[in-house]
PDB file of N, CA and C in Angstrom:
ATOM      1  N   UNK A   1      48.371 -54.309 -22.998  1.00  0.00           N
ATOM      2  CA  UNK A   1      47.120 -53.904 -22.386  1.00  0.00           C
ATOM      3  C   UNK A   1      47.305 -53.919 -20.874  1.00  0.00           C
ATOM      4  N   UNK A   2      47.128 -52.781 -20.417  1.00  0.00           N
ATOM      5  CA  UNK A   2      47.154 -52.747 -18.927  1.00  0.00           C
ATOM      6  C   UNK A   2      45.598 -53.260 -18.077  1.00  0.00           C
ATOM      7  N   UNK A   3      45.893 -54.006 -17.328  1.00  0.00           N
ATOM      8  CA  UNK A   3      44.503 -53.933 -16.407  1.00  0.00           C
ATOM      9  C   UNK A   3      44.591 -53.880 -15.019  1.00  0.00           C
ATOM     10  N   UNK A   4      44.200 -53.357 -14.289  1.00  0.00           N
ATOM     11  CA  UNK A   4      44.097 -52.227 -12.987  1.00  0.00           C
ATOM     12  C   UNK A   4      43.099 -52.936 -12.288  1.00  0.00           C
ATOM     13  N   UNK A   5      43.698 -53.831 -10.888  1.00  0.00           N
ATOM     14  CA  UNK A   5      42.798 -54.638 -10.213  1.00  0.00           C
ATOM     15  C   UNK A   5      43.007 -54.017  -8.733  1.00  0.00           C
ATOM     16  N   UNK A   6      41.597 -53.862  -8.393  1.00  0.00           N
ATOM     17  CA  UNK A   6      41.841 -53.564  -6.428  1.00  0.00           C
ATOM     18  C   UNK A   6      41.103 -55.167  -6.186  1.00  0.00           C
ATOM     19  N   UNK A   7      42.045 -55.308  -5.686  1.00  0.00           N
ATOM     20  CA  UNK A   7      41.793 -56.779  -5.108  1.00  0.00           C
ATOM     21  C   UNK A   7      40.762 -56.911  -4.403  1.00  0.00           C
ATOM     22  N   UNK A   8      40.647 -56.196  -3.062  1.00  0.00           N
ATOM     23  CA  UNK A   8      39.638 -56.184  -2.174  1.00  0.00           C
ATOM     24  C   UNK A   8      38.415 -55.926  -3.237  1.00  0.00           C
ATOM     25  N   UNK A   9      38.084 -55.288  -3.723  1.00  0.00           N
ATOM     26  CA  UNK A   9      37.167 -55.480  -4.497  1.00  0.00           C
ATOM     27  C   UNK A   9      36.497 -56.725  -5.359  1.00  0.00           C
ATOM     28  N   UNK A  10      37.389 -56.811  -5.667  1.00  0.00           N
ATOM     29  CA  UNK A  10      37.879 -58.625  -6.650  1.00  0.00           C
ATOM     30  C   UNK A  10      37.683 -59.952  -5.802  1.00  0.00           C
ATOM     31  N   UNK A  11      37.991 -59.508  -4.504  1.00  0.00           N
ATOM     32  CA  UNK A  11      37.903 -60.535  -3.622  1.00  0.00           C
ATOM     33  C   UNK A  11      36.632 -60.429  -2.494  1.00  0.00           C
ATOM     34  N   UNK A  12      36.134 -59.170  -2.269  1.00  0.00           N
ATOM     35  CA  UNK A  12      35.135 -58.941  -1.748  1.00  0.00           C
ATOM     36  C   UNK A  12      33.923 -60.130  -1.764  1.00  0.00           C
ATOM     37  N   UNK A  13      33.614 -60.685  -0.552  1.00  0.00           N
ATOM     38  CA  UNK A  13      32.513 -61.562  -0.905  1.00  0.00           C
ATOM     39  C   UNK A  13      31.268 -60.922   0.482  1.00  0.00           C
ATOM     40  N   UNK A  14      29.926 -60.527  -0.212  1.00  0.00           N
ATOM     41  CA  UNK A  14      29.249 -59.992   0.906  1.00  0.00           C
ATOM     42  C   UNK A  14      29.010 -61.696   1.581  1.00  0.00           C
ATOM     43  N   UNK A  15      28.701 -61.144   3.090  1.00  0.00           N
ATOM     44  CA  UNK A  15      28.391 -62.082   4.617  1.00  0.00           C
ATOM     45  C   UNK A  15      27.442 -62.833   3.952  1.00  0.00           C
ATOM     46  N   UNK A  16      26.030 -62.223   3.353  1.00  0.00           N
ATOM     47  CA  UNK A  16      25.010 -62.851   2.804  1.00  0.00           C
ATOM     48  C   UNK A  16      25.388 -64.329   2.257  1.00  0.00           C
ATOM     49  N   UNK A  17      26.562 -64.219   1.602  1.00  0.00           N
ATOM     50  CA  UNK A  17      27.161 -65.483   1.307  1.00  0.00           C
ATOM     51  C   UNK A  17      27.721 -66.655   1.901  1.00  0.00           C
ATOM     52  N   UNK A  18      27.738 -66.468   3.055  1.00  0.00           N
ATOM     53  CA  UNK A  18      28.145 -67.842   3.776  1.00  0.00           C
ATOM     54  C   UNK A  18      26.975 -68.334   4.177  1.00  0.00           C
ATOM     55  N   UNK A  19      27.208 -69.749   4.918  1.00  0.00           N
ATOM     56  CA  UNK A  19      26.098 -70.160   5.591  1.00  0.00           C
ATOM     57  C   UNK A  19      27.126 -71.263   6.503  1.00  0.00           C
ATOM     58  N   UNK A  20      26.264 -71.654   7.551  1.00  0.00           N
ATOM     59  CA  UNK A  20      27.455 -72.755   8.399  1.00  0.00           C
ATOM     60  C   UNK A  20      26.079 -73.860   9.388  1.00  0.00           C
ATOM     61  N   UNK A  21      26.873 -74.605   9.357  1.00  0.00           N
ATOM     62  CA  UNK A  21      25.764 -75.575  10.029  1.00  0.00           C
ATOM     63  C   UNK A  21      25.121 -76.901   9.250  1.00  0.00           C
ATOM     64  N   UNK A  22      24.375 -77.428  10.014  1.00  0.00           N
ATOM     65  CA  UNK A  22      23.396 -78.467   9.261  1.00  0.00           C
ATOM     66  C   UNK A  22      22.013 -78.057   8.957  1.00  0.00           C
ATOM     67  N   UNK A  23      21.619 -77.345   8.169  1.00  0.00           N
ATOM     68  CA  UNK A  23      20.241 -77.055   7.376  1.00  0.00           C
ATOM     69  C   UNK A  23      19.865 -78.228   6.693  1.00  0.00           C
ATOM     70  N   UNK A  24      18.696 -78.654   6.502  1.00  0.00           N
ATOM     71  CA  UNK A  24      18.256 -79.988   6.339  1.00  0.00           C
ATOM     72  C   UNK A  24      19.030 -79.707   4.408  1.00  0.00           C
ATOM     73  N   UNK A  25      19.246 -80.928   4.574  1.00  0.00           N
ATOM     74  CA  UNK A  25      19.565 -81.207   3.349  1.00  0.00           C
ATOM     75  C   UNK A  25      21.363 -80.793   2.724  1.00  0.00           C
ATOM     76  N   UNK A  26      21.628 -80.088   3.735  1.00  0.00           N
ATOM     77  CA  UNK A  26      22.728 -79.256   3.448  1.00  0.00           C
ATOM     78  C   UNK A  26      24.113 -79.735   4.173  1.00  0.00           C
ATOM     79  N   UNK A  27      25.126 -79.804   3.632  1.00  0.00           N
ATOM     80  CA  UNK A  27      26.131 -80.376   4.258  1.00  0.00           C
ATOM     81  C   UNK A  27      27.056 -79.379   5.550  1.00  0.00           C
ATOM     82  N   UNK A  28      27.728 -79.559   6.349  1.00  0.00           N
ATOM     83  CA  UNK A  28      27.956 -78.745   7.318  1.00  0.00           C
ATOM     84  C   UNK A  28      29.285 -77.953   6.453  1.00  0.00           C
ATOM     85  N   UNK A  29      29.547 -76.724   7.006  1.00  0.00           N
ATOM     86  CA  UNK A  29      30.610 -75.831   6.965  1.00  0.00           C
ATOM     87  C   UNK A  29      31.234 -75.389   7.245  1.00  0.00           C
ATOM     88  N   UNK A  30      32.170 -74.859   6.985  1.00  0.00           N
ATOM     89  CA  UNK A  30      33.507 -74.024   8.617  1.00  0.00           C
ATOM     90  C   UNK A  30      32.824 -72.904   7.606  1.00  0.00           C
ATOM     91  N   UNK A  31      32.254 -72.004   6.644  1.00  0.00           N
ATOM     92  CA  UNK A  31      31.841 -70.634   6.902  1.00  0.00           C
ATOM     93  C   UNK A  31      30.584 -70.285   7.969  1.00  0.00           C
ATOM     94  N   UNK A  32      30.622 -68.846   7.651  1.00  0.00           N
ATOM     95  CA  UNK A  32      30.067 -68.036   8.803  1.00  0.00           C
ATOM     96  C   UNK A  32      28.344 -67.810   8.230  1.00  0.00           C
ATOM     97  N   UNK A  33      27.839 -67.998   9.220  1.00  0.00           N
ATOM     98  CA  UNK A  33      26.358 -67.295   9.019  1.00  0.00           C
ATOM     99  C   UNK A  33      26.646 -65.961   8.907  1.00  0.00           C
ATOM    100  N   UNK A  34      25.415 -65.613   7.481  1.00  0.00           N
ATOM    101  CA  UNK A  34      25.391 -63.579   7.834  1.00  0.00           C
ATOM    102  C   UNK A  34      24.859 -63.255   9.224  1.00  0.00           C
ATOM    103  N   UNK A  35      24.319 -63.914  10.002  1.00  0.00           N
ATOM    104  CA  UNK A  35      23.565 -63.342  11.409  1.00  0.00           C
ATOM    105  C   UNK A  35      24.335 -63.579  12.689  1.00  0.00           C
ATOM    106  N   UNK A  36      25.572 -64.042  12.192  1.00  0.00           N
ATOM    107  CA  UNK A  36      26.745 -63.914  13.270  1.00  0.00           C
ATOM    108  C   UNK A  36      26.954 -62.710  12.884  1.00  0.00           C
ATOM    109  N   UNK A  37      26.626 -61.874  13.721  1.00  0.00           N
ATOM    110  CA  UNK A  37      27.776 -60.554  13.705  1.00  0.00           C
ATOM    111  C   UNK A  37      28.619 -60.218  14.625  1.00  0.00           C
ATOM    112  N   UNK A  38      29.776 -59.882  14.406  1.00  0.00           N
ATOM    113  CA  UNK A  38      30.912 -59.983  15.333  1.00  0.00           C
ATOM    114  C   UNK A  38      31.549 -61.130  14.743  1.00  0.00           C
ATOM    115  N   UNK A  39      31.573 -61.587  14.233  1.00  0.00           N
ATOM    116  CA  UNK A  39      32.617 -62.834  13.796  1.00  0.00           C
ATOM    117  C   UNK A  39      33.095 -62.723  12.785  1.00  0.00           C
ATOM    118  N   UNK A  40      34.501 -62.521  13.136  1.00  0.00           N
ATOM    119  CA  UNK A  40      35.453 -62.128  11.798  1.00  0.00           C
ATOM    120  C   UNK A  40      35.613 -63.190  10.898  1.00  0.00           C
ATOM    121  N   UNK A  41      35.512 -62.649   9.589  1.00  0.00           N
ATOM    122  CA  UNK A  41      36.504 -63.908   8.846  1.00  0.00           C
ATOM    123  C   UNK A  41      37.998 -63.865   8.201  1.00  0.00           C
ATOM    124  N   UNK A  42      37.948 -62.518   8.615  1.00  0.00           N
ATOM    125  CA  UNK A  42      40.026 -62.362   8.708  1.00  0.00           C
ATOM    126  C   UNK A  42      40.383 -62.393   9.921  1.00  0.00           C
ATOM    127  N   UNK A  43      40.889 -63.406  10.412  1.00  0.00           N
ATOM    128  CA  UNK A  43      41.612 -63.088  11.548  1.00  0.00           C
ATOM    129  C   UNK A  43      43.603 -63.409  11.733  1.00  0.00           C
ATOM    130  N   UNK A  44      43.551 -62.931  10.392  1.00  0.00           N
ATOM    131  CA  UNK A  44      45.609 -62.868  10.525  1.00  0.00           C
ATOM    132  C   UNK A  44      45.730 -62.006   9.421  1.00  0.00           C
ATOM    133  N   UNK A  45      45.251 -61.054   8.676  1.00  0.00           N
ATOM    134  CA  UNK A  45      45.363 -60.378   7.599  1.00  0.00           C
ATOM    135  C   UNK A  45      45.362 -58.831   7.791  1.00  0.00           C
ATOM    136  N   UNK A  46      46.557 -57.961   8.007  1.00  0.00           N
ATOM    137  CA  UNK A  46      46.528 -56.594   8.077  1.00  0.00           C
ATOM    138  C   UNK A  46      45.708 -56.446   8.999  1.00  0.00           C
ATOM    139  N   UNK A  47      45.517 -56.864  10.840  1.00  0.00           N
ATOM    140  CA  UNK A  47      44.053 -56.551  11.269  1.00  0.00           C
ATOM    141  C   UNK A  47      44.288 -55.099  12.130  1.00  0.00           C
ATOM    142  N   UNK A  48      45.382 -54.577  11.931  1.00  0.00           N
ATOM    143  CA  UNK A  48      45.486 -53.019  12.249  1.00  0.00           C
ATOM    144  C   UNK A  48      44.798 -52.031  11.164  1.00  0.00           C
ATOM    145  N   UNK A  49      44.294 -52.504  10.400  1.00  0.00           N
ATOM    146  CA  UNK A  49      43.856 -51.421   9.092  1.00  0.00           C
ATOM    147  C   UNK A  49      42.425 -51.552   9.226  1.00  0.00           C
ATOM    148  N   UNK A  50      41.628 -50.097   9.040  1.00  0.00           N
ATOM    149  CA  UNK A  50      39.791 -50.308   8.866  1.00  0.00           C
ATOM    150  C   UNK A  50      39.527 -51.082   8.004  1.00  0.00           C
ATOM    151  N   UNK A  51      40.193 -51.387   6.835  1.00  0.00           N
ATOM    152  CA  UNK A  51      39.508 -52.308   5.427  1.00  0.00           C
ATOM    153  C   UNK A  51      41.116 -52.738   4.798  1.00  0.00           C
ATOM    154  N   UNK A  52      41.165 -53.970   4.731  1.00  0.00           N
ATOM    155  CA  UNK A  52      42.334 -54.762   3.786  1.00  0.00           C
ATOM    156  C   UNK A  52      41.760 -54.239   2.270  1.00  0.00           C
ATOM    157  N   UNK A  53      42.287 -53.638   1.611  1.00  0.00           N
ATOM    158  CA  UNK A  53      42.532 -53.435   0.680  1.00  0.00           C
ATOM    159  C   UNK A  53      44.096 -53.028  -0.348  1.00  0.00           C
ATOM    160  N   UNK A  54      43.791 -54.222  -1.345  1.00  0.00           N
ATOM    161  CA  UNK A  54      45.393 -54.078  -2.166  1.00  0.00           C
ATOM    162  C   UNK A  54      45.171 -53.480  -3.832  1.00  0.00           C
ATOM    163  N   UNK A  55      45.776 -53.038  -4.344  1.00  0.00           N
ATOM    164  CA  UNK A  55      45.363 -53.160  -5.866  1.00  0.00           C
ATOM    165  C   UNK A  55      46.779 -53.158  -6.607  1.00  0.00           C
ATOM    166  N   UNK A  56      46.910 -53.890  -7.821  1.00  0.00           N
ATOM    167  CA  UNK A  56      47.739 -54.472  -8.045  1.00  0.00           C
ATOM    168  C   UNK A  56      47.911 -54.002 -10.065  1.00  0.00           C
ATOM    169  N   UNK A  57      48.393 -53.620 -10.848  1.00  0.00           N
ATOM    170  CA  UNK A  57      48.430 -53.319 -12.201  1.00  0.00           C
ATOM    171  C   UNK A  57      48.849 -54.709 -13.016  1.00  0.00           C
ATOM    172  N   UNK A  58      48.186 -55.345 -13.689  1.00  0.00           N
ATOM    173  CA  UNK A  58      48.681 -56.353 -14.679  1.00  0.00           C
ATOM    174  C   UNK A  58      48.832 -56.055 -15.999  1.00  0.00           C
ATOM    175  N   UNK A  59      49.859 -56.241 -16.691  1.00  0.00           N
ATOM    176  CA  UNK A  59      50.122 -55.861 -17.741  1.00  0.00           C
ATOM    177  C   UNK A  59      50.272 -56.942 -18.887  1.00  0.00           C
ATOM    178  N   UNK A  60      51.084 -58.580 -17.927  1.00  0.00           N
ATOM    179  CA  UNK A  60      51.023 -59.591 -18.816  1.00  0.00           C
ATOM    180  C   UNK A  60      50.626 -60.750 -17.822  1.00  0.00           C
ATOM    181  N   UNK A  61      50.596 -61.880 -18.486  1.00  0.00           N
ATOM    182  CA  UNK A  61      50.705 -63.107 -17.221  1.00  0.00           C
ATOM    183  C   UNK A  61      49.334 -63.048 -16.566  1.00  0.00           C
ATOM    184  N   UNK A  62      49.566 -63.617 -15.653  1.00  0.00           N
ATOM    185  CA  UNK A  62      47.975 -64.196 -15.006  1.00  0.00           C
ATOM    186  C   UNK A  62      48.855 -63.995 -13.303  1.00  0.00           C
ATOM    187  N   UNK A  63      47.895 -63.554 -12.068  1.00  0.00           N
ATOM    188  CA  UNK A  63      47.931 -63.641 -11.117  1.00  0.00           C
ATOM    189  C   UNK A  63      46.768 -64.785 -10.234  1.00  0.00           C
ATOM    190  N   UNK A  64      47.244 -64.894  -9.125  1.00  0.00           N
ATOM    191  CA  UNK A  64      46.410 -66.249  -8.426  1.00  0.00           C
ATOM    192  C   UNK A  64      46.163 -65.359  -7.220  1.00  0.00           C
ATOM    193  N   UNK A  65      44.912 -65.260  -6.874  1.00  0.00           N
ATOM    194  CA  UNK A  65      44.051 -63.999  -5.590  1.00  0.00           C
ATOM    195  C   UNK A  65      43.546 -65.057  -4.606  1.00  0.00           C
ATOM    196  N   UNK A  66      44.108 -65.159  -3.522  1.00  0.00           N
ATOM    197  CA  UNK A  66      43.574 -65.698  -1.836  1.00  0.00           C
ATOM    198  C   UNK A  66      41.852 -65.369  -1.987  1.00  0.00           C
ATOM    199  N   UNK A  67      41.001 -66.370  -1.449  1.00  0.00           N
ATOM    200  CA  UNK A  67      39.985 -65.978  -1.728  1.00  0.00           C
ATOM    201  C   UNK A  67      39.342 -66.665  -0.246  1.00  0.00           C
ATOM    202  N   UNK A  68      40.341 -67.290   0.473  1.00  0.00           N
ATOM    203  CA  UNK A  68      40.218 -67.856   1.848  1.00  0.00           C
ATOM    204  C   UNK A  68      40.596 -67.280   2.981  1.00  0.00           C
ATOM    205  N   UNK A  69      41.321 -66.076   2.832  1.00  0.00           N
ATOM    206  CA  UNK A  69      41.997 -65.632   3.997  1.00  0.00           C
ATOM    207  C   UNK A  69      43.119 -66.065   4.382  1.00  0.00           C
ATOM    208  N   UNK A  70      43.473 -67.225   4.151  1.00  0.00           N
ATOM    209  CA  UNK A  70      44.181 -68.068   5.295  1.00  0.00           C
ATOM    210  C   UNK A  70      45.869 -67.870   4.389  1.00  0.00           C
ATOM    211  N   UNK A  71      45.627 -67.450   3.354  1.00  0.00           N
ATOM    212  CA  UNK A  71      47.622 -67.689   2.785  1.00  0.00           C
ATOM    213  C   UNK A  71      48.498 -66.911   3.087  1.00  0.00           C
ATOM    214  N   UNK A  72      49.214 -67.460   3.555  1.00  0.00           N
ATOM    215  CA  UNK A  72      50.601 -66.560   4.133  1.00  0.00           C
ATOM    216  C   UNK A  72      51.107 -65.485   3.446  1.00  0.00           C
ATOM    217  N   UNK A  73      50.738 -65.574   2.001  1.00  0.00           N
ATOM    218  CA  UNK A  73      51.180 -64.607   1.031  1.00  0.00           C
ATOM    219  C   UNK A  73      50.162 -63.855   0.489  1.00  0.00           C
ATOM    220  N   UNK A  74      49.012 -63.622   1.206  1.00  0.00           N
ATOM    221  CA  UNK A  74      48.077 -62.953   1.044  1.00  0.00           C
ATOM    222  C   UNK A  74      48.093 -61.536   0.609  1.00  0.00           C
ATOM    223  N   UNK A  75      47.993 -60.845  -0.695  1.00  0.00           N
ATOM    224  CA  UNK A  75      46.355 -61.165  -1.176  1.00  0.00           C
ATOM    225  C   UNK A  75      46.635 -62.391  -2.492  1.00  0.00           C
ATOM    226  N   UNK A  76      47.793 -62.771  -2.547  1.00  0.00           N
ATOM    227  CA  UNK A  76      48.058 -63.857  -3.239  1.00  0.00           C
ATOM    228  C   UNK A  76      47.725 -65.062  -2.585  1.00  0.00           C
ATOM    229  N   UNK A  77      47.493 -66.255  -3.646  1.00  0.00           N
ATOM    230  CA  UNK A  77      47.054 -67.493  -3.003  1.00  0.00           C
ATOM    231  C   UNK A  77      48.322 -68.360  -2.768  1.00  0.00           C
ATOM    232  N   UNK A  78      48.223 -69.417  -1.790  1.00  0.00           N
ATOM    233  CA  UNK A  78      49.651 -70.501  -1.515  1.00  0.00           C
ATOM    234  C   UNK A  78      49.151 -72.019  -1.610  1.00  0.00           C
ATOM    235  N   UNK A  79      47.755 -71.632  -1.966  1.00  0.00           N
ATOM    236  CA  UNK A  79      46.976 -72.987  -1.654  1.00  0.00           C
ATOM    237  C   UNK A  79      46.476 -73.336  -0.099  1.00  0.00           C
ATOM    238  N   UNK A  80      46.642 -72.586   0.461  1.00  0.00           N
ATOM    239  CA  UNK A  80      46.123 -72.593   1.942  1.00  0.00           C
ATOM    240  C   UNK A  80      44.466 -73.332   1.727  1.00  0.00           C
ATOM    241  N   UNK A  81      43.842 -73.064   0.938  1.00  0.00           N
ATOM    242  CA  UNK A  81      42.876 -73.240   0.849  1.00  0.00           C
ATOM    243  C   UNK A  81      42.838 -75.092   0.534  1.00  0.00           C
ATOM    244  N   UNK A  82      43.131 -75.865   0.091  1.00  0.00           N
ATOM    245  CA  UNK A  82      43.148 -77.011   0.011  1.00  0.00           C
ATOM    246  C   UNK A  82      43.309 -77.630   1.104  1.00  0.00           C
ATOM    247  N   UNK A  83      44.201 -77.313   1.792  1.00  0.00           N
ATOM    248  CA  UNK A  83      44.077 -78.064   3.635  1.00  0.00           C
ATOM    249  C   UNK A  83      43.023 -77.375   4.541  1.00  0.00           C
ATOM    250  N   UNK A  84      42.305 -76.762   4.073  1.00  0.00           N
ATOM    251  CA  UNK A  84      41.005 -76.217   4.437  1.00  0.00           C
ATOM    252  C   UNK A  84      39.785 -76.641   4.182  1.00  0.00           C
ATOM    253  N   UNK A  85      39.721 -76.793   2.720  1.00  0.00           N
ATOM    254  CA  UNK A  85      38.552 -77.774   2.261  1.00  0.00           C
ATOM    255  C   UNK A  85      38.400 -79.469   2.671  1.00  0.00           C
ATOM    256  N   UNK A  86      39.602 -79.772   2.445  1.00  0.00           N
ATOM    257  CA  UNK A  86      40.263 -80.957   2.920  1.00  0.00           C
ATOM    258  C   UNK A  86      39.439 -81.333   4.521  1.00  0.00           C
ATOM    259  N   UNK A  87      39.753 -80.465   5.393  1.00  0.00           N
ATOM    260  CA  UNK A  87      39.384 -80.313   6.911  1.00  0.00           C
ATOM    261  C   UNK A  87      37.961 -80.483   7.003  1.00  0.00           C
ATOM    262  N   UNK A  88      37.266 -79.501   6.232  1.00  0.00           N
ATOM    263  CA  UNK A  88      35.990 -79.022   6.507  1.00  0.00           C
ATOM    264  C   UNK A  88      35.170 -79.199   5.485  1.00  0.00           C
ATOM    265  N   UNK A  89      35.329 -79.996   4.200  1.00  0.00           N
ATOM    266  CA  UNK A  89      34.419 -80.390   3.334  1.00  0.00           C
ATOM    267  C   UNK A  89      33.963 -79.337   2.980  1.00  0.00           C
ATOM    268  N   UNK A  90      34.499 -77.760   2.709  1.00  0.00           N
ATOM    269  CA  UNK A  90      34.343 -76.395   1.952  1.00  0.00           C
ATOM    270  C   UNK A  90      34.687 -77.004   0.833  1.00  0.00           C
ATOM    271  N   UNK A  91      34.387 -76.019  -0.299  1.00  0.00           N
ATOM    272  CA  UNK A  91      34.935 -75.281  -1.502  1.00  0.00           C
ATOM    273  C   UNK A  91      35.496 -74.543  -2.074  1.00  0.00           C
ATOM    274  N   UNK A  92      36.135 -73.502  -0.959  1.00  0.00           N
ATOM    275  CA  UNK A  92      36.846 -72.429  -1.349  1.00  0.00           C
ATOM    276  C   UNK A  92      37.969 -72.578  -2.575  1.00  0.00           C
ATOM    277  N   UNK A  93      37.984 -71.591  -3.361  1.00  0.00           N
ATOM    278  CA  UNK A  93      39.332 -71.689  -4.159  1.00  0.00           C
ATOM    279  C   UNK A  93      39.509 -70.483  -4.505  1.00  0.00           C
ATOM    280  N   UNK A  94      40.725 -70.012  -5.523  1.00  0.00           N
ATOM    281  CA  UNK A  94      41.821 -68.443  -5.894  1.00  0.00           C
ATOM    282  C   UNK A  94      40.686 -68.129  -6.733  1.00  0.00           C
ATOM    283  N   UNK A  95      41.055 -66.739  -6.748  1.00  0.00           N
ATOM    284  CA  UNK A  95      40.190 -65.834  -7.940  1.00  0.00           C
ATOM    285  C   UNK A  95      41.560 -66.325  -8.830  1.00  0.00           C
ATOM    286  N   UNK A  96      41.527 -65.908 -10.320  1.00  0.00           N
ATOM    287  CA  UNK A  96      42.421 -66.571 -11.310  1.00  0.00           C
ATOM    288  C   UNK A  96      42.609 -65.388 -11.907  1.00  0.00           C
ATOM    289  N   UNK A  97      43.271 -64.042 -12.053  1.00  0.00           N
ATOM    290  CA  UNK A  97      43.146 -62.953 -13.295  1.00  0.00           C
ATOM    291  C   UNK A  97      44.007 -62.974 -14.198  1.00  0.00           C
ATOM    292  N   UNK A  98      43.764 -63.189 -15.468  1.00  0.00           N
ATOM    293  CA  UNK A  98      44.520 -63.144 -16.449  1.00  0.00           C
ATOM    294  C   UNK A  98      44.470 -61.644 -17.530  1.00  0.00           C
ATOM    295  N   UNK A  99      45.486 -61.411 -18.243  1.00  0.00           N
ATOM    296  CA  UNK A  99      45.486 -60.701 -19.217  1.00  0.00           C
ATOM    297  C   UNK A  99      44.990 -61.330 -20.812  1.00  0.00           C
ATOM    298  N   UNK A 100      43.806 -60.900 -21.114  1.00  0.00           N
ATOM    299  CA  UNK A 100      43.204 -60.467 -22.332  1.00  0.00           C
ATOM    300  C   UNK A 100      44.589 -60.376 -23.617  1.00  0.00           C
ATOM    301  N   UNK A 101      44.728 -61.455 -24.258  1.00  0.00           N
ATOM    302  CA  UNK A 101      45.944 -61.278 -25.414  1.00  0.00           C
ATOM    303  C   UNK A 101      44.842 -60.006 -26.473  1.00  0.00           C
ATOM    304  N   UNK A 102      46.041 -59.232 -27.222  1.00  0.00           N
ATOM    305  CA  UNK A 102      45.311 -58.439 -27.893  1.00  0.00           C
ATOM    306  C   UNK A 102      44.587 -59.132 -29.327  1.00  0.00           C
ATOM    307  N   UNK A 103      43.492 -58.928 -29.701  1.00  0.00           N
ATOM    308  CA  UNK A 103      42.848 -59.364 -31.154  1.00  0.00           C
ATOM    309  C   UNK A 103      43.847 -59.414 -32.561  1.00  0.00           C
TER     310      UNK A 103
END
């Protein structure tokens, strides 16, 4: 079984989704407010290109997807993200895609 992933898609997270700061009740964050605009959250990833986008064909096996920006082997994950959360009391972690065994 083939399955046909564009990553950027897969990994796409809209701005709406961050938040950063101390909101009562809420613990602080290294993400971004949506009402920062102008503030990147790639800043080492392909930044000569209008849109990072990868897509990738899986056929068997399972792949591990960067979902932080930060891995050297990006759009694959290295765990970058653990000395990140670690730092900043985030949550970030990999998208996980696996192949579907057949019935």
């Amino acid at each position: 079984m083939k399955l046909s992933i564009i990553a950027a898609a897969a990994l796409a997270v809209p701005a709406s989704a961050f938040t950063v700061g101390n909101t009562a009740g809420v613990r602080q964050s290294s993400a971004l407010f949506a009402e920062d605009e102008g503030v990147k959250i790639n800043t080492k990833i392909d930044l000569d290109s209008d849109k990072v986008v990868n897509m990738e064909t899986l056929e068997k096996g399972k792949k591990v997807y960067c979902r932080c920006w930060l891995s050297d082997t990006f759009p694959l994950c290295n765990g970058s993200h653990a000395k990140h959360n670690e730092a900043t009391g985030d949550n970030v972690g990999p998208l996980i895609v696996t192949v579907k065994k057949g019935d």
